[in-house]
Protein backbone atom coordinates (compact mmCIF):
# COMPACT_ATOMS: atom_id res chain seq x y z
CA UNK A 1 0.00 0.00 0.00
CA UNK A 2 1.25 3.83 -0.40
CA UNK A 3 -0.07 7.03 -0.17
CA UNK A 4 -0.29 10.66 -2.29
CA UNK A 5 3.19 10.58 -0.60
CA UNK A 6 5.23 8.60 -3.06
CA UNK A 7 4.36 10.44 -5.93
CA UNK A 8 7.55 12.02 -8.30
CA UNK A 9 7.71 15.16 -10.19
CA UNK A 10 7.64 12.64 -13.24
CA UNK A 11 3.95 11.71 -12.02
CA UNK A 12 2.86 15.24 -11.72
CA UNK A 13 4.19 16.15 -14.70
CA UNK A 14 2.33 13.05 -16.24
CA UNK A 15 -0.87 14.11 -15.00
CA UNK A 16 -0.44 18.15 -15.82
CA UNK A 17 -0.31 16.53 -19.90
CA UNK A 18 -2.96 14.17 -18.97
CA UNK A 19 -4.84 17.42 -17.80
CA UNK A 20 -3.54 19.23 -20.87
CA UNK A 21 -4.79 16.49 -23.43
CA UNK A 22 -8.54 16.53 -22.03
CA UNK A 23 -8.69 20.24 -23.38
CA UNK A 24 -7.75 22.02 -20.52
CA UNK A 25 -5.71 24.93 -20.41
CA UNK A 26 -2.77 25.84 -19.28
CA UNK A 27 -4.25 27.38 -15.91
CA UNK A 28 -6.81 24.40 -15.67
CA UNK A 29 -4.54 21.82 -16.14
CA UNK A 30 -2.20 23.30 -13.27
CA UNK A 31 -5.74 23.87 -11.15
CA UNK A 32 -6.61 20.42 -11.73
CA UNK A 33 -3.65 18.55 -10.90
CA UNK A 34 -3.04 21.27 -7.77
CA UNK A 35 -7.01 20.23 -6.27
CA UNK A 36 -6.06 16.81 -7.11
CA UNK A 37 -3.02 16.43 -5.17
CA UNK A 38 -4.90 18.56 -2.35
CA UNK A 39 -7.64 16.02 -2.29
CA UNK A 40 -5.66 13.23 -2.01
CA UNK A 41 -3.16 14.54 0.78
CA UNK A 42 -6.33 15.83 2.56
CA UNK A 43 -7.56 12.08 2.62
CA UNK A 44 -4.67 11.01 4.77
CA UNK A 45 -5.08 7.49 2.72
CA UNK A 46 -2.37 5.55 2.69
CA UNK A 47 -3.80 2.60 1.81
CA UNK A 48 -3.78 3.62 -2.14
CA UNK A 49 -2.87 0.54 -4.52
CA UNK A 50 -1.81 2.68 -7.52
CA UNK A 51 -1.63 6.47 -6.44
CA UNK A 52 -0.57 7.27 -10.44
CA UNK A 53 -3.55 6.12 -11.15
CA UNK A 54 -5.89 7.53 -8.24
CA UNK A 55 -4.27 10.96 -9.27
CA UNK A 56 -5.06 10.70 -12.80
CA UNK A 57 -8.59 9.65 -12.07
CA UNK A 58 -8.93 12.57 -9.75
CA UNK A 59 -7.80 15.17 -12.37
CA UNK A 60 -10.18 13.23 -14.75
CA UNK A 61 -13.22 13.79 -12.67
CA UNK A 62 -12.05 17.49 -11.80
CA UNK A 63 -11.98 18.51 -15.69
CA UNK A 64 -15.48 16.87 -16.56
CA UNK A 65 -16.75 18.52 -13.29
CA UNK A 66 -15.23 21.61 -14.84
CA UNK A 67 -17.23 20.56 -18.14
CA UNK A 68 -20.38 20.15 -16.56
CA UNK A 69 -20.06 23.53 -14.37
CA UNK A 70 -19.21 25.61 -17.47
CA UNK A 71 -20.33 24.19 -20.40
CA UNK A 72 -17.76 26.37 -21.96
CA UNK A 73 -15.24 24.69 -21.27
CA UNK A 74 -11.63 26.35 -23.00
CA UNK A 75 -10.39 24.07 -25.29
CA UNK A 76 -6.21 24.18 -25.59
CA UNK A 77 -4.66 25.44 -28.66
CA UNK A 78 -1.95 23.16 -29.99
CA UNK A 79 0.40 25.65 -29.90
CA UNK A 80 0.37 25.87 -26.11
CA UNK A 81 0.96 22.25 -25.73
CA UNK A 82 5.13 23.12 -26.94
CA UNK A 83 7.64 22.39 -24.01
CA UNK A 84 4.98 20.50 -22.28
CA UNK A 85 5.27 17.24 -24.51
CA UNK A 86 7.52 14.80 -22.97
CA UNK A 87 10.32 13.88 -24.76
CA UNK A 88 10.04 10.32 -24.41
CA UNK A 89 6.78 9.81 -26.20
CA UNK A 90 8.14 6.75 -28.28
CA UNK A 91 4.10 5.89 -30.32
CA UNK A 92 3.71 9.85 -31.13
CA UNK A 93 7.83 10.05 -32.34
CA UNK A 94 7.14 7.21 -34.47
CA UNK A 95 4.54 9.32 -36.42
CA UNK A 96 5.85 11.28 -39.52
CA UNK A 97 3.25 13.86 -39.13
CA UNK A 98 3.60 17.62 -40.37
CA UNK A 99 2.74 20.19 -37.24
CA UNK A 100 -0.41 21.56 -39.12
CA UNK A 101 -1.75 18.20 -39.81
CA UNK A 102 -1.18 17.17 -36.38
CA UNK A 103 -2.43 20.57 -34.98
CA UNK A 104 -5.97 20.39 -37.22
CA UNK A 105 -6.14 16.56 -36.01
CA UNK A 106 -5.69 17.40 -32.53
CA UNK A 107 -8.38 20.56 -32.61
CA UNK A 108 -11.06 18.42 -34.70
CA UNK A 109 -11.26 15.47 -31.74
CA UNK A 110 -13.47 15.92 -28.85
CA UNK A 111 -12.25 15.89 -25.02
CA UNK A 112 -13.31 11.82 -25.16
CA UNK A 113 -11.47 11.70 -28.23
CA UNK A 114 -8.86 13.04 -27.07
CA UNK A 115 -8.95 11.31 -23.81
CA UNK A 116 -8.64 7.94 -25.85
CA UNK A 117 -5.48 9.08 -27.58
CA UNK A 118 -4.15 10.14 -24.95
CA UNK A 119 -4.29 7.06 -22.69
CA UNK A 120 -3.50 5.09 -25.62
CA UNK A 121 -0.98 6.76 -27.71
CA UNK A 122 1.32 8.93 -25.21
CA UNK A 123 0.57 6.77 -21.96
CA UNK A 124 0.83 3.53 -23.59
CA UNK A 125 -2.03 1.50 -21.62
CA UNK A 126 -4.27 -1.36 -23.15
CA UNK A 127 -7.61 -0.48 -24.56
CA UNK A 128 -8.78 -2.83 -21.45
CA UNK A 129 -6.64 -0.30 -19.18
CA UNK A 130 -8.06 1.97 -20.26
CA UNK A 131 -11.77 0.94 -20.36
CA UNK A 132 -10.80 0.22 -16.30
CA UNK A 133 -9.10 3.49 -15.36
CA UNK A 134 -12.62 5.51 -17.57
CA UNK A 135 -15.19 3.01 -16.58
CA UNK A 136 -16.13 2.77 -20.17
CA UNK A 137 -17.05 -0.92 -21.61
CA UNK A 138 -14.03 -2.26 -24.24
CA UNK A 139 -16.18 -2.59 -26.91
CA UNK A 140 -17.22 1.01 -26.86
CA UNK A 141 -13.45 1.87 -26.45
CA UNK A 142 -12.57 -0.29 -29.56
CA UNK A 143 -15.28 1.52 -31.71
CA UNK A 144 -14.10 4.80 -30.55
CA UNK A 145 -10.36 4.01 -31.27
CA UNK A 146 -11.80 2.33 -34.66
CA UNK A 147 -13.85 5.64 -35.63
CA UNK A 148 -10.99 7.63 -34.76
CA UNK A 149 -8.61 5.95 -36.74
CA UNK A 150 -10.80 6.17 -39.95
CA UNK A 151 -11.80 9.77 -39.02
CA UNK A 152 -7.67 11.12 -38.89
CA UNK A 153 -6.83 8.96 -42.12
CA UNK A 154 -9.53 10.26 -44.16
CA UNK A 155 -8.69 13.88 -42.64
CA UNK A 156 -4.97 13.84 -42.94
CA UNK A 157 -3.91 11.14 -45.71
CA UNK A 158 -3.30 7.03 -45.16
CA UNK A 159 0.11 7.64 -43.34
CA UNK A 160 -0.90 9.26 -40.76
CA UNK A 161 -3.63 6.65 -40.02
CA UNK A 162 -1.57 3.79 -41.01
CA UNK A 163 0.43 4.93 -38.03
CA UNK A 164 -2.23 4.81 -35.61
């Protein structure tokens, strides 16, 4: 068991671009993780299998509860995401995709969209990961993924979604 406690800068970083690739901005993402990490130090818990994990769900429910408060919710520019991307993004270097293509890709998916990539492209988990840590059934995840794929090769040319 562990607590909030044994968290690393790597982890908060991890969850600010986790924060970052739901559509928050710069200031929400940073808001987000900051209440998260409140929240769970508040607790006291320390009997937290996977506190990754318990973070990142905590920043997920924060930015939909953000969603649902203002329906507005600010959408990031692509631009804002440079010097936030981690450098060690292995499935997104392995993409030979120009910045504008990547930029009008990014700004066409929706937060669940981009949720999806996320999770699956920069964090590397399993679709069934995934469907665990979002409480969403595989076979809906699969579809998504599926429409997705279709939706970015059609939108930015078979190499880009031969890539995916």
């Amino acid at each position: 068991m562990a607590s909030m406690h044994s968290l690393t800068d790597d982890d908060y970083q991890r969850a600010f671009r986790y924060a970052r690739s739901l559509g928050a901005d710069r200031d929400l993402a940073y808001d987000l993780v900051q209440g998260a990490v409140t929240r769970g130090l508040a607790s006291g818990r320390q009997d937290i299998d996977e506190p990754l994990a318990y973070l990142m769900t905590s920043v997920r429910n924060g930015f939909y509860s953000e969603v649902r408060r203002d329906k507005t919710a600010a959408w990031t520019q692509y631009e804002e995401l440079d010097g936030v991307i981690a450098t060690d993004l292995q499935p997104l270097e392995d993409m030979a995709v120009s910045r504008d293509a990547l930029r009008r890709a990014w700004s066409s998916l929706s937060a669940v969209e981009r949720e999806v990539l996320h999770l699956w492209a920069v964090e590397g988990y399993t679709v069934d990961e995934i469907s665990q840590r979002t409480g969403t059934p595989r076979g809906t995840l699969l579809a998504r993924l599926h429409r997705l794929r279709n939706r970015l090769a059609v939108s930015a040319g078979d190499s880009f979604g031969a890539s995916l």
